[in-house]
PDB file of N, CA and C in Angstrom:
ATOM      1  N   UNK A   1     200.765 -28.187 -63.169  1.00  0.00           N
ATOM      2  CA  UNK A   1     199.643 -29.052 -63.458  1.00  0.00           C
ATOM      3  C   UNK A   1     199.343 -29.082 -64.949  1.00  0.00           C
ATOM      4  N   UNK A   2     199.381 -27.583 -65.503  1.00  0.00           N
ATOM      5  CA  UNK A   2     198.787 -27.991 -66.899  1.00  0.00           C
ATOM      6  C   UNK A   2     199.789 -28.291 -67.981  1.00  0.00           C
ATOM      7  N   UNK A   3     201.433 -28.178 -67.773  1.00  0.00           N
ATOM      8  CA  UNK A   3     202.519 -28.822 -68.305  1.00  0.00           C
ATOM      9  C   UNK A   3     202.588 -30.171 -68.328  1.00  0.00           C
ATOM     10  N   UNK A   4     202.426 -30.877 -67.329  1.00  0.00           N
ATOM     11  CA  UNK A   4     202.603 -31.963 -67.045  1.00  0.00           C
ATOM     12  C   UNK A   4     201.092 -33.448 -66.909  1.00  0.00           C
ATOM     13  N   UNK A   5     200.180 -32.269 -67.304  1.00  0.00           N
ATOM     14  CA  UNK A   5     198.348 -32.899 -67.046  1.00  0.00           C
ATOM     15  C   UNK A   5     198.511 -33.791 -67.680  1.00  0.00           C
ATOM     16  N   UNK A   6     198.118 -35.018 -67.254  1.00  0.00           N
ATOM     17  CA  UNK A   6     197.549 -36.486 -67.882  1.00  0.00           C
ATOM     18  C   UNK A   6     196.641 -36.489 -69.076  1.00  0.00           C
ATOM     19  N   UNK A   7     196.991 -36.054 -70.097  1.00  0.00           N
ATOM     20  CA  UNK A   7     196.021 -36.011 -71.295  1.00  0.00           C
ATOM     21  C   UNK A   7     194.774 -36.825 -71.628  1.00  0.00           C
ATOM     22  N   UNK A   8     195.158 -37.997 -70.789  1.00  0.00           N
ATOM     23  CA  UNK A   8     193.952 -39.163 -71.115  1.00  0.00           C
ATOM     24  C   UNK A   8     192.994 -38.964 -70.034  1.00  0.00           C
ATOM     25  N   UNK A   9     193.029 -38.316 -69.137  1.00  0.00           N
ATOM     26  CA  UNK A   9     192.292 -38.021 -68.353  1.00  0.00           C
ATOM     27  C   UNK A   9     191.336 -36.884 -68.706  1.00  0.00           C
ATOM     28  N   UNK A  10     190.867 -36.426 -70.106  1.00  0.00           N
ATOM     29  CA  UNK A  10     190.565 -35.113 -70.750  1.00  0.00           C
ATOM     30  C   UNK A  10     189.749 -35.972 -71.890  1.00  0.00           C
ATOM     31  N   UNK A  11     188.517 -36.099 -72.022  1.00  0.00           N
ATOM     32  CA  UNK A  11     187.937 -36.596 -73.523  1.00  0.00           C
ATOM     33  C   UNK A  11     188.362 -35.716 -74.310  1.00  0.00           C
ATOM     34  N   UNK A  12     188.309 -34.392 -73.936  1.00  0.00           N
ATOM     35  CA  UNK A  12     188.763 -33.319 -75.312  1.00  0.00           C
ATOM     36  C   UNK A  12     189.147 -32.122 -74.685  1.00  0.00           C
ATOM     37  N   UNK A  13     189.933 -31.125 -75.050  1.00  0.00           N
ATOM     38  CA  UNK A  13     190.146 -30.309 -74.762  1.00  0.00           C
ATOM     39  C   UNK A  13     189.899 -28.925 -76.275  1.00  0.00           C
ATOM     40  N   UNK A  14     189.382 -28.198 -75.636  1.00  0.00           N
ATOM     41  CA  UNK A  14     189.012 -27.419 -75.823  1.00  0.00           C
ATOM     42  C   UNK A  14     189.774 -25.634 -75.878  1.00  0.00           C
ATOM     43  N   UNK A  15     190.554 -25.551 -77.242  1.00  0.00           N
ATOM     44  CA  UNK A  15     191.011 -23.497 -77.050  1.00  0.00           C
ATOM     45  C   UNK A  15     190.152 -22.618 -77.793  1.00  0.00           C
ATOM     46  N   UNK A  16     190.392 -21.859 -76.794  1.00  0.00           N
ATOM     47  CA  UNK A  16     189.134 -20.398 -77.548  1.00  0.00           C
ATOM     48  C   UNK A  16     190.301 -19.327 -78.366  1.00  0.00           C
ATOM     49  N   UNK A  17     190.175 -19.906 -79.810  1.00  0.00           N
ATOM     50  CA  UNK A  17     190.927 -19.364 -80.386  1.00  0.00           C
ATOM     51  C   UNK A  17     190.489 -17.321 -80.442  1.00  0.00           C
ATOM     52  N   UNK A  18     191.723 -16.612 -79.929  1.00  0.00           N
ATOM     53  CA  UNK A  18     191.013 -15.317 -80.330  1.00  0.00           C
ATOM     54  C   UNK A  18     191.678 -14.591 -78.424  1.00  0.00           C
ATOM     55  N   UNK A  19     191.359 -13.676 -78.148  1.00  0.00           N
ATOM     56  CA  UNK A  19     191.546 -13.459 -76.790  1.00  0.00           C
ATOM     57  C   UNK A  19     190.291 -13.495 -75.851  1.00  0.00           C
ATOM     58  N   UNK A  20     190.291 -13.427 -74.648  1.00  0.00           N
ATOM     59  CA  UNK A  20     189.476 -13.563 -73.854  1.00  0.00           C
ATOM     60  C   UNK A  20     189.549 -12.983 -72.205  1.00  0.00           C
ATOM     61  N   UNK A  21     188.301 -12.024 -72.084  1.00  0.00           N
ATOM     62  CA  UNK A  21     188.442 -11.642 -70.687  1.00  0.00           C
ATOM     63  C   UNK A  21     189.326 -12.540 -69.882  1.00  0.00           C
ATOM     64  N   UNK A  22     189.888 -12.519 -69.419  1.00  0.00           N
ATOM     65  CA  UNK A  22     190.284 -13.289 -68.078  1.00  0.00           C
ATOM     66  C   UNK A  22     190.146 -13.050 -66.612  1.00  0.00           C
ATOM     67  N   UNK A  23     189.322 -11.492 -66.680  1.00  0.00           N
ATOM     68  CA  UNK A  23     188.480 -11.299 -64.993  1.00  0.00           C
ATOM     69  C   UNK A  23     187.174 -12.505 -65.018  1.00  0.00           C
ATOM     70  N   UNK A  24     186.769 -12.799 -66.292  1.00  0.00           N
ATOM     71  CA  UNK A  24     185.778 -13.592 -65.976  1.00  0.00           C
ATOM     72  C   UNK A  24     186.236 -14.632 -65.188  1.00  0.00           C
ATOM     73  N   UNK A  25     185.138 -15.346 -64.170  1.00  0.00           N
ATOM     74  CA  UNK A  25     185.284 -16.477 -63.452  1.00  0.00           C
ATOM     75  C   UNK A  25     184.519 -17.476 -63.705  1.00  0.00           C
ATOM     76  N   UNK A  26     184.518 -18.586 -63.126  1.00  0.00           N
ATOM     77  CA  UNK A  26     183.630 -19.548 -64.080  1.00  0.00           C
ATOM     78  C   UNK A  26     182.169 -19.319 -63.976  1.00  0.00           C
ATOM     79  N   UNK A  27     181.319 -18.668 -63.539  1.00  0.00           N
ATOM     80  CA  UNK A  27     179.921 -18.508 -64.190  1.00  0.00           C
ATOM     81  C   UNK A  27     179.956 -17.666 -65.444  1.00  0.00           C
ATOM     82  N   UNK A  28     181.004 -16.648 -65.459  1.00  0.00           N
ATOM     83  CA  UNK A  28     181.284 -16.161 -66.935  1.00  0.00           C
ATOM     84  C   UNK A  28     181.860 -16.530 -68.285  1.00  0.00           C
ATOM     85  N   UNK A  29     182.659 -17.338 -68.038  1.00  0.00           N
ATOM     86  CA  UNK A  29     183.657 -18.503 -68.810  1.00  0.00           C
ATOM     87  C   UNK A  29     182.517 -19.861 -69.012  1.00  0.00           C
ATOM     88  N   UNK A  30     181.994 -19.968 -68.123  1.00  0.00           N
ATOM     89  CA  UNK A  30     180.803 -21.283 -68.264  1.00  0.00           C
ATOM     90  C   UNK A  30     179.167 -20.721 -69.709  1.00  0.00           C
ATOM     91  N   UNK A  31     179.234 -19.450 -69.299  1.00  0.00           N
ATOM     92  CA  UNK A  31     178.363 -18.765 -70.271  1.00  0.00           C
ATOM     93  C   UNK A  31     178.764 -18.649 -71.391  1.00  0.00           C
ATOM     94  N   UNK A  32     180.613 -18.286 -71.547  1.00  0.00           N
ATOM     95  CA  UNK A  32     181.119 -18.159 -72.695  1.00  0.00           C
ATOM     96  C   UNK A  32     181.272 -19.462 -73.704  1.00  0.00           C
ATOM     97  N   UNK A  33     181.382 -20.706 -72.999  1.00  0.00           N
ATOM     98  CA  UNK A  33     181.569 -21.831 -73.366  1.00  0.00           C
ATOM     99  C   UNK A  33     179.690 -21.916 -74.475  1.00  0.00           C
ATOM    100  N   UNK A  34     178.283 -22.227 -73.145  1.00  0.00           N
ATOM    101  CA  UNK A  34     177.573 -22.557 -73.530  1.00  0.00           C
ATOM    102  C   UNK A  34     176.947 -21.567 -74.876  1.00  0.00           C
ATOM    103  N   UNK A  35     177.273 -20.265 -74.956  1.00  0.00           N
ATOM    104  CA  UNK A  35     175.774 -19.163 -75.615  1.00  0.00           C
ATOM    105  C   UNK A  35     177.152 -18.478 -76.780  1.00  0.00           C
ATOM    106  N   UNK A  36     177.812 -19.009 -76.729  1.00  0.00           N
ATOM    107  CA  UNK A  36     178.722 -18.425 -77.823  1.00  0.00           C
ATOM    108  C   UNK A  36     179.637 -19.501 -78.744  1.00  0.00           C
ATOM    109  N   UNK A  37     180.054 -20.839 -78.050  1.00  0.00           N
ATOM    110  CA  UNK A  37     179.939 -21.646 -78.883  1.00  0.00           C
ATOM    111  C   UNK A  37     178.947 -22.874 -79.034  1.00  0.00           C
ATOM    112  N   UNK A  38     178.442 -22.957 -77.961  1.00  0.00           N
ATOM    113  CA  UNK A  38     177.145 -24.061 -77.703  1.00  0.00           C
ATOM    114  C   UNK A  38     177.523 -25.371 -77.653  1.00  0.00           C
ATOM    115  N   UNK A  39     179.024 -25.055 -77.069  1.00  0.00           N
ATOM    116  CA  UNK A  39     179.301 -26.143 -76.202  1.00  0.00           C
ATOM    117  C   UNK A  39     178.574 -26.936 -74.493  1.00  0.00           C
ATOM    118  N   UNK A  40     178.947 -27.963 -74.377  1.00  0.00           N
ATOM    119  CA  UNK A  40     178.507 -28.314 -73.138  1.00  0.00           C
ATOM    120  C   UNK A  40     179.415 -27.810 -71.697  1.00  0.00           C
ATOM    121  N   UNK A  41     179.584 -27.164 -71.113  1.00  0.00           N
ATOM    122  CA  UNK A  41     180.805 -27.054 -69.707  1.00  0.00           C
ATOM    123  C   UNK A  41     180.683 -28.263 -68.856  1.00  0.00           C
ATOM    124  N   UNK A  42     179.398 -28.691 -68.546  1.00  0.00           N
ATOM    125  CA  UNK A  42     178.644 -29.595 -67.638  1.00  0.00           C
ATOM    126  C   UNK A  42     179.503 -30.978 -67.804  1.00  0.00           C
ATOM    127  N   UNK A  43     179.988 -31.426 -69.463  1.00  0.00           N
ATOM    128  CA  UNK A  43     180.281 -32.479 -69.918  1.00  0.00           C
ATOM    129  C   UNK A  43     181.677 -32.719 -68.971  1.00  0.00           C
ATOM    130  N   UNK A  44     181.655 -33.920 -68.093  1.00  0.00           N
ATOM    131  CA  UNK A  44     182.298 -34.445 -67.451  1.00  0.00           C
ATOM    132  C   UNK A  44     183.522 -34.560 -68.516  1.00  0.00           C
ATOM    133  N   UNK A  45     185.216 -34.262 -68.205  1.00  0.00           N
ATOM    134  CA  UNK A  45     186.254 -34.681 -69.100  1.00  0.00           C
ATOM    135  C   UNK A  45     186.485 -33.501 -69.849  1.00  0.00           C
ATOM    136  N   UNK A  46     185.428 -32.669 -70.235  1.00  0.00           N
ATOM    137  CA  UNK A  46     186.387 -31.610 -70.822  1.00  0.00           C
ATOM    138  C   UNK A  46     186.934 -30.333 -70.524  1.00  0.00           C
ATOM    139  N   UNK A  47     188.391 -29.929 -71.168  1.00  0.00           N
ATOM    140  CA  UNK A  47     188.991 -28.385 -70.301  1.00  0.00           C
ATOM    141  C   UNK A  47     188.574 -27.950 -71.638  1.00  0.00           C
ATOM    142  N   UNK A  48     188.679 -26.907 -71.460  1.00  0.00           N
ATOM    143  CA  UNK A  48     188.279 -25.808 -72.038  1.00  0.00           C
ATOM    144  C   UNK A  48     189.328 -24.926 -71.615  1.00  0.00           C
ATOM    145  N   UNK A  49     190.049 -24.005 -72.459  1.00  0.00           N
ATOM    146  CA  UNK A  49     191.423 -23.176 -72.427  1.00  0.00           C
ATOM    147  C   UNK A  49     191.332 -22.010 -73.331  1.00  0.00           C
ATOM    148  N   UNK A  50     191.760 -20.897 -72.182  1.00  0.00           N
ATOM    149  CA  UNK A  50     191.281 -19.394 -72.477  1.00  0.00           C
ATOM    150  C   UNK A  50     192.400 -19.067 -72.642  1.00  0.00           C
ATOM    151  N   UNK A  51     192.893 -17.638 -73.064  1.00  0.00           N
ATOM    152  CA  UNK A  51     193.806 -17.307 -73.364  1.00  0.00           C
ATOM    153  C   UNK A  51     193.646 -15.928 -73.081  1.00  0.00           C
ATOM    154  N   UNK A  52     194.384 -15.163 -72.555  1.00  0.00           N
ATOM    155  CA  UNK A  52     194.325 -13.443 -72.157  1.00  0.00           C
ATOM    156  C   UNK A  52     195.191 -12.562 -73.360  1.00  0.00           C
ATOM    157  N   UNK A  53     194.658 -11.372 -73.588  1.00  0.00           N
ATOM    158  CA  UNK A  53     195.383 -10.125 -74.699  1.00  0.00           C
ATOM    159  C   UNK A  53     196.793 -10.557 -74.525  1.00  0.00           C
ATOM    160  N   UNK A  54     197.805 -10.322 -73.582  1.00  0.00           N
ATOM    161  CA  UNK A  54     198.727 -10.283 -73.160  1.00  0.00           C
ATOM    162  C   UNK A  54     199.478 -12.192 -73.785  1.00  0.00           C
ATOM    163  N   UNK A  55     198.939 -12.819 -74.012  1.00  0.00           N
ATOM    164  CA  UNK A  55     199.657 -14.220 -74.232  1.00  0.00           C
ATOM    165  C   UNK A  55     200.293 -14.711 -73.194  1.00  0.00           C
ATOM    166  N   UNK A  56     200.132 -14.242 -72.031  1.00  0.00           N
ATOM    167  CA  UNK A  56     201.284 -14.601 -70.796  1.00  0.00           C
ATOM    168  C   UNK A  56     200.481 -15.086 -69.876  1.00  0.00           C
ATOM    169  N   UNK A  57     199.044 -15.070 -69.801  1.00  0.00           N
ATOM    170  CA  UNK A  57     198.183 -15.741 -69.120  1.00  0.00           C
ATOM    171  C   UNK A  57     196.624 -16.790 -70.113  1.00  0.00           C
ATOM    172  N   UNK A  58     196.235 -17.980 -68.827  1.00  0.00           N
ATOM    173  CA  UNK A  58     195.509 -18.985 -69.488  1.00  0.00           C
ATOM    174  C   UNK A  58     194.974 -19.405 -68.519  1.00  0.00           C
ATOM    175  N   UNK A  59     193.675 -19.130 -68.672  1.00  0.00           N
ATOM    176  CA  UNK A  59     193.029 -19.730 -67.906  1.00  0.00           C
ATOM    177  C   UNK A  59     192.021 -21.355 -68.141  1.00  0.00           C
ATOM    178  N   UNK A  60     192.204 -22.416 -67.726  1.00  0.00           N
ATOM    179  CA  UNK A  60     191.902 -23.629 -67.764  1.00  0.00           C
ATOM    180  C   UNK A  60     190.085 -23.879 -66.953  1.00  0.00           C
ATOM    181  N   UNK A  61     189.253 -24.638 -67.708  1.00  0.00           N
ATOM    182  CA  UNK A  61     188.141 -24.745 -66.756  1.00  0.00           C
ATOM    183  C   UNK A  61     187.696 -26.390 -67.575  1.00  0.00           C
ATOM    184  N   UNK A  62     187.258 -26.969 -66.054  1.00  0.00           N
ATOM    185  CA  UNK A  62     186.769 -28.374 -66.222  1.00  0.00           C
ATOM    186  C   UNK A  62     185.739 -28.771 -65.112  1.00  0.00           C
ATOM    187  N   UNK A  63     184.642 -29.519 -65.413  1.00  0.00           N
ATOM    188  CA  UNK A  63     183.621 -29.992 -64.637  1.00  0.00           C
ATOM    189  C   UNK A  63     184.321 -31.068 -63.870  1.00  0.00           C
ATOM    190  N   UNK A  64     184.285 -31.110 -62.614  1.00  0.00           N
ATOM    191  CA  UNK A  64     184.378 -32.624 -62.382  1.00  0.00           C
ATOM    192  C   UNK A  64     183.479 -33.050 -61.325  1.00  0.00           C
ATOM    193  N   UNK A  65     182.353 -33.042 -62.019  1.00  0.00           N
ATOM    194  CA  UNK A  65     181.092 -33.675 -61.256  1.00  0.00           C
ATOM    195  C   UNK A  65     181.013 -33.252 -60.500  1.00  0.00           C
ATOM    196  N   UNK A  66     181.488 -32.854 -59.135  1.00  0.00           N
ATOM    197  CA  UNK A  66     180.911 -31.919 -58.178  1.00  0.00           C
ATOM    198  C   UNK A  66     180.962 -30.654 -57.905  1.00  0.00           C
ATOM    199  N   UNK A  67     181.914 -30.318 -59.375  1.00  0.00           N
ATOM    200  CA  UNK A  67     181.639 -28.531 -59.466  1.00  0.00           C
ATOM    201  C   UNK A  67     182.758 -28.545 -60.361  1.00  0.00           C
ATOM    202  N   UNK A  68     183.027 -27.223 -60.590  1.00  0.00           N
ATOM    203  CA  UNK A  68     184.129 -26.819 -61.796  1.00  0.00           C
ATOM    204  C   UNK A  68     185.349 -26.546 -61.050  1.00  0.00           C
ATOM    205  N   UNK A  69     186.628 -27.007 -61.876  1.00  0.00           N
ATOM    206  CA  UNK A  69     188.051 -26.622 -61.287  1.00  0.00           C
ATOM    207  C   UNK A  69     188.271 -25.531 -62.011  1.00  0.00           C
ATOM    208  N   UNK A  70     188.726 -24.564 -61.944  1.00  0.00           N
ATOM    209  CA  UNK A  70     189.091 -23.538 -62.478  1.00  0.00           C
ATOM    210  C   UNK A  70     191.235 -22.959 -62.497  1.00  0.00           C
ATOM    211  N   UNK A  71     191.830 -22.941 -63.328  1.00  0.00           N
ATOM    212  CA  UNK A  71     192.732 -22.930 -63.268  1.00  0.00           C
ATOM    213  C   UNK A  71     193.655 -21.986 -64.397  1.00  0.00           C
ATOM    214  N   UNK A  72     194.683 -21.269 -63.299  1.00  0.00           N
ATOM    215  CA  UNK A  72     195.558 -19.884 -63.998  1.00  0.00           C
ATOM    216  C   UNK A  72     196.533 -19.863 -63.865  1.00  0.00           C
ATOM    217  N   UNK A  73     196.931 -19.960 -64.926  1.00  0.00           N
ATOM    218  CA  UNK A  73     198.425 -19.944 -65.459  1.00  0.00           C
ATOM    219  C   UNK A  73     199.076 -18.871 -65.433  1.00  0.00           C
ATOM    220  N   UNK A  74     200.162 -18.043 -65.366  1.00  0.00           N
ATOM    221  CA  UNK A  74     200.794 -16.923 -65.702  1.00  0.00           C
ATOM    222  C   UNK A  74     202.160 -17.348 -65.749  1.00  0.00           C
ATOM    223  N   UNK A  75     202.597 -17.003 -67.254  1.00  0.00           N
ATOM    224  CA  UNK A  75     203.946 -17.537 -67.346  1.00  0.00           C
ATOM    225  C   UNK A  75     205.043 -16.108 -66.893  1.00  0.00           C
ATOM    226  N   UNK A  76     206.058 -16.532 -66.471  1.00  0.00           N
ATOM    227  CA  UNK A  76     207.417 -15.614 -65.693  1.00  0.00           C
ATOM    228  C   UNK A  76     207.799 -14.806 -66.674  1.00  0.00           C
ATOM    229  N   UNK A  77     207.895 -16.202 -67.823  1.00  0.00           N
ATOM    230  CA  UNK A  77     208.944 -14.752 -69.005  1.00  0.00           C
ATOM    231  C   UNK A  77     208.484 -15.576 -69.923  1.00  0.00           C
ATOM    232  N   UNK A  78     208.163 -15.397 -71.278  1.00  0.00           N
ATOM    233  CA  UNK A  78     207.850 -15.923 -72.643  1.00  0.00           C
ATOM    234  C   UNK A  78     206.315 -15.749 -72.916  1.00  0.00           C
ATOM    235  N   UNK A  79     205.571 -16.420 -74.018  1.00  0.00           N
ATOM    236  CA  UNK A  79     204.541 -16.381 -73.510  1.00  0.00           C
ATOM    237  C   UNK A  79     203.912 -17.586 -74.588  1.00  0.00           C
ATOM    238  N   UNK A  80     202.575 -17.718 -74.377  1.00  0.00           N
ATOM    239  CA  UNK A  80     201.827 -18.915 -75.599  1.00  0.00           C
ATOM    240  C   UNK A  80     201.620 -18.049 -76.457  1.00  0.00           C
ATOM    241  N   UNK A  81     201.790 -19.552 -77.584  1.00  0.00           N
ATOM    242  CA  UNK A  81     201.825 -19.248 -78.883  1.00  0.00           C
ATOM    243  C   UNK A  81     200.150 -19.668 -79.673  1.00  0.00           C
ATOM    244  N   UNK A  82     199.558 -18.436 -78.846  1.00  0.00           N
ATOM    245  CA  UNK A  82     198.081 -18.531 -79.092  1.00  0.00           C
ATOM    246  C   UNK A  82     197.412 -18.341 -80.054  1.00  0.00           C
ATOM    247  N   UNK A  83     196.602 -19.289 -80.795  1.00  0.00           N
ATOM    248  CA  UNK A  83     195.826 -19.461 -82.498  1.00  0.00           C
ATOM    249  C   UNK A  83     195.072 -18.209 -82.581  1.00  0.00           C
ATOM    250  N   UNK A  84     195.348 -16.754 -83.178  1.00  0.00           N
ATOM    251  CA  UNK A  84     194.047 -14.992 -83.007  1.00  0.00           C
ATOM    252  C   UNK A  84     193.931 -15.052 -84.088  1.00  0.00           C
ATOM    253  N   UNK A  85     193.371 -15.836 -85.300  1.00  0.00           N
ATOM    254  CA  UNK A  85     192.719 -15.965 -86.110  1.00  0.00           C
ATOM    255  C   UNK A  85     190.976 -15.836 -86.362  1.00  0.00           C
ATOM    256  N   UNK A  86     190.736 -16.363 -85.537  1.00  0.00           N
ATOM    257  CA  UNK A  86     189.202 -16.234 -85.873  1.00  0.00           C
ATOM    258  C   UNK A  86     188.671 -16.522 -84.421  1.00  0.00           C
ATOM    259  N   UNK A  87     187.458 -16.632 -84.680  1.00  0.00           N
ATOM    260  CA  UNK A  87     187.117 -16.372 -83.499  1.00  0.00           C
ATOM    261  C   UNK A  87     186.054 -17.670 -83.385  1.00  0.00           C
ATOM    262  N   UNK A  88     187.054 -18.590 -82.852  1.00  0.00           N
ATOM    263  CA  UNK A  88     186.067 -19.651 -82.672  1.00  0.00           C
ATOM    264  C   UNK A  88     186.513 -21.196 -81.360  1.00  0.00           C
ATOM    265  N   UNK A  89     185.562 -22.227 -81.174  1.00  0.00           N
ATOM    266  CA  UNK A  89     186.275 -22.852 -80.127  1.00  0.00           C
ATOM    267  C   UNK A  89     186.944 -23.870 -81.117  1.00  0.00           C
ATOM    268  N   UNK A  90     188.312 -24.628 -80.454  1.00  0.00           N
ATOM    269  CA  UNK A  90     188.827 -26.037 -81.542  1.00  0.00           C
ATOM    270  C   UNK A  90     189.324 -26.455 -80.183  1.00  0.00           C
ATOM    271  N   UNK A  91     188.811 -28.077 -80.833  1.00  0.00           N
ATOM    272  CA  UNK A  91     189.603 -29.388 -80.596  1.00  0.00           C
ATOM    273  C   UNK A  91     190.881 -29.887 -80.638  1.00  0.00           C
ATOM    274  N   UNK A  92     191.994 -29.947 -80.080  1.00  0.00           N
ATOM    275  CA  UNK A  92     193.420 -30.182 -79.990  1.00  0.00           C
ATOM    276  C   UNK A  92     193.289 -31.329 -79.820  1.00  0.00           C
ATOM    277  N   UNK A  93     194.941 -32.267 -80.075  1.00  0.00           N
ATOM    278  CA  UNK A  93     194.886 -33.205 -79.978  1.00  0.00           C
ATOM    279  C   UNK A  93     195.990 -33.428 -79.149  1.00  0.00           C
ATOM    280  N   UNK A  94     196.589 -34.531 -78.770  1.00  0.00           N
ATOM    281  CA  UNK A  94     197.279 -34.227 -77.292  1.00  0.00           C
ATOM    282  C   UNK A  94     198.994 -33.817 -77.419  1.00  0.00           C
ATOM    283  N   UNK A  95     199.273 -34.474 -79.064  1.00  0.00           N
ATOM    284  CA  UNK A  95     200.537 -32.994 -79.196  1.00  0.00           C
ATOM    285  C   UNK A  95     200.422 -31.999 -79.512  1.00  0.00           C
ATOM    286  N   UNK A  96     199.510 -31.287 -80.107  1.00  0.00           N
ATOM    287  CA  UNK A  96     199.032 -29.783 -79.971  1.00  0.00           C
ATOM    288  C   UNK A  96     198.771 -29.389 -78.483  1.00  0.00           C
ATOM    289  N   UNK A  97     198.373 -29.966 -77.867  1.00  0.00           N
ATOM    290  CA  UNK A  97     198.328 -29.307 -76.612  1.00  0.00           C
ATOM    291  C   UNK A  97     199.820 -29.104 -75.565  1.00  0.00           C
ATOM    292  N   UNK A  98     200.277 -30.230 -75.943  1.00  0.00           N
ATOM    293  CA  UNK A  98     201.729 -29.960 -75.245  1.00  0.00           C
ATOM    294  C   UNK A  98     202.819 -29.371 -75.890  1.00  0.00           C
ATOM    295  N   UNK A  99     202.728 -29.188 -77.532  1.00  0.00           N
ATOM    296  CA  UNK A  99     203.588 -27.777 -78.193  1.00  0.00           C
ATOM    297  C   UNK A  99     202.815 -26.547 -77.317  1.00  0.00           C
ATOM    298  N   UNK A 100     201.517 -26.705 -76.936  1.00  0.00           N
ATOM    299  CA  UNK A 100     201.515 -25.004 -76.604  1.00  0.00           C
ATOM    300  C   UNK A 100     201.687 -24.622 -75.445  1.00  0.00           C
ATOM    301  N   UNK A 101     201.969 -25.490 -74.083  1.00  0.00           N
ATOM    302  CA  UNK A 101     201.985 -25.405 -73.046  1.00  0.00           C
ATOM    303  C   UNK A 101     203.747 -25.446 -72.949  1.00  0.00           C
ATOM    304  N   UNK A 102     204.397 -25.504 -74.087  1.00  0.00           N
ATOM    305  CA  UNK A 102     205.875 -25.768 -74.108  1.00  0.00           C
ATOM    306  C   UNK A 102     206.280 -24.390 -74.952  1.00  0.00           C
ATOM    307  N   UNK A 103     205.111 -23.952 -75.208  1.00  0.00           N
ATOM    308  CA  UNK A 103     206.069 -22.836 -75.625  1.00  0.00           C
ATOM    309  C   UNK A 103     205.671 -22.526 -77.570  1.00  0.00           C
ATOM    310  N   UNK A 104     205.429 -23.471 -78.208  1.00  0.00           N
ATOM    311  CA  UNK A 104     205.417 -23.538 -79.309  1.00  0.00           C
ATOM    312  C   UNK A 104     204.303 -23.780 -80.179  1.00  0.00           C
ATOM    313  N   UNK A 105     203.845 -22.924 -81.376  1.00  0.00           N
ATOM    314  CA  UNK A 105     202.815 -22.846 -81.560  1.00  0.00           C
ATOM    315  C   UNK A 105     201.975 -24.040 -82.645  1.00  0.00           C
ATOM    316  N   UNK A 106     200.853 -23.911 -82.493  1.00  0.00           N
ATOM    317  CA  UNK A 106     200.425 -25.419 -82.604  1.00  0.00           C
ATOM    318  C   UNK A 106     199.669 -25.558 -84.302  1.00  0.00           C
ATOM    319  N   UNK A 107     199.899 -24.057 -84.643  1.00  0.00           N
ATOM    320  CA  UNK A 107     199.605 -24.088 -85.878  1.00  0.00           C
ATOM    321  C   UNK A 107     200.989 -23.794 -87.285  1.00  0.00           C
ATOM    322  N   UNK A 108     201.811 -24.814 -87.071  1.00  0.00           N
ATOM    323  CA  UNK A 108     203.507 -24.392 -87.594  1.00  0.00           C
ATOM    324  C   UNK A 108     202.285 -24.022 -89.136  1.00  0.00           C
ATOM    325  N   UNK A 109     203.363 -23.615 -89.806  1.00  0.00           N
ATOM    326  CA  UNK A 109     203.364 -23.061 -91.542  1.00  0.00           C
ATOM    327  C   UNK A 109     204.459 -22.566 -91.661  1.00  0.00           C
ATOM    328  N   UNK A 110     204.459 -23.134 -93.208  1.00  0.00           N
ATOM    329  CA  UNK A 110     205.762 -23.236 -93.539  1.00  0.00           C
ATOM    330  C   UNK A 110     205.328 -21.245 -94.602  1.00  0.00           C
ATOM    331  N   UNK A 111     206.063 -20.342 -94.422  1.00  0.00           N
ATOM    332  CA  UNK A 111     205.892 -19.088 -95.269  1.00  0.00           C
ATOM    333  C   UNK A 111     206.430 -19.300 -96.832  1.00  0.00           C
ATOM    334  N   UNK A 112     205.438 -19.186 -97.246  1.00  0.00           N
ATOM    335  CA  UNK A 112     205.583 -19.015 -99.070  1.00  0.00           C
ATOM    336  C   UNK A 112     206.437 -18.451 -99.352  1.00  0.00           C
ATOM    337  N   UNK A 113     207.329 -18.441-100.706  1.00  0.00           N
ATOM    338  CA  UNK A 113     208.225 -17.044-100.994  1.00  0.00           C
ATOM    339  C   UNK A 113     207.857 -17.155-102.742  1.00  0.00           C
ATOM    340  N   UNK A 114     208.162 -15.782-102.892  1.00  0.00           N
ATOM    341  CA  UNK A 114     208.306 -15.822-104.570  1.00  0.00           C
ATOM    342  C   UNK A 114     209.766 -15.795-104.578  1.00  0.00           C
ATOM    343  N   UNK A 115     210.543 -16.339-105.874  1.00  0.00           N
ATOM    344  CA  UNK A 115     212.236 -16.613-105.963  1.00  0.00           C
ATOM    345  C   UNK A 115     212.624 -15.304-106.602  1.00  0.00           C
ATOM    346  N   UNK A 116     213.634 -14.822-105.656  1.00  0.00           N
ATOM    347  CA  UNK A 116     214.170 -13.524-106.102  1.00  0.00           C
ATOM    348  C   UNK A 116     214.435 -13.305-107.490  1.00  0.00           C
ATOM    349  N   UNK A 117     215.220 -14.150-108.045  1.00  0.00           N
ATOM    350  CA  UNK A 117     216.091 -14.901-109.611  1.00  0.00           C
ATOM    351  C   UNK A 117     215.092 -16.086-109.996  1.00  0.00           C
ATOM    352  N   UNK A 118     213.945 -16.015-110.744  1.00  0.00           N
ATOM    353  CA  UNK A 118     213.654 -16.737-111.429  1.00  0.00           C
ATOM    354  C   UNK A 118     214.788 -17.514-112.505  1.00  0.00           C
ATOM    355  N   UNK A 119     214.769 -18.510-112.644  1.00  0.00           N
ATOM    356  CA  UNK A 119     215.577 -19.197-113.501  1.00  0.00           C
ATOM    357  C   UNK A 119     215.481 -18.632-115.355  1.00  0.00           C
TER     358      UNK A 119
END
């Protein structure tokens, strides 16, 4: 489902950059959304995407008007290439979301070098 999810069907999606319980269930994940970033959960259209210590699990949460879907990923072998920089929620856009559900991370950089042999 979340490889293959209809992107346009999502006003925004939502990753919690950083790690995150993943025993929580959605009244805990719904708290984490509203009192820590002061986001809406309620808002019809958006997932919101957790990420566990381990990188090998993700948990997905979305309103859809008559209650929340809640959804867990656990990958077999590899794992996401999850943003543990800071600790905050971001907005993806719909090829960032499918580099990270593919495996690949959504923040590329290119690494600086100093030149061994200056000229």
């Amino acid at each position: 489902m979340l490889n293959n999810a209809d992107f346009s069907q999502f006003k925004h999606v939502y990753i919690f950059v950083g790690k995150t319980d993943l025993r929580r269930g959605i009244d805990g994940l719904t708290t984490l959304v509203k009192q820590k970033f002061s986001l809406d959960p309620f808002q019809p259209g958006n997932l919101f995407l957790f990420c566990g210590s381990s990188n090998r699990k993700i948990k997905g949460l979305v309103w859809e008007e008559d209650g929340f879907l809640l959804v867990y990923k656990r990958l077999e072998a590899g794992t996401f290439q999850w943003p543990r920089n800071a600790e905050e929620a971001r907005s993806i856009t719909p090829e960032q979301y499918r580099l990270l559900m593919t495996g690949y991370s959504i923040d590329p950089s290119v690494r600086k070098v100093r030149p061994r042999h200056p000229l």
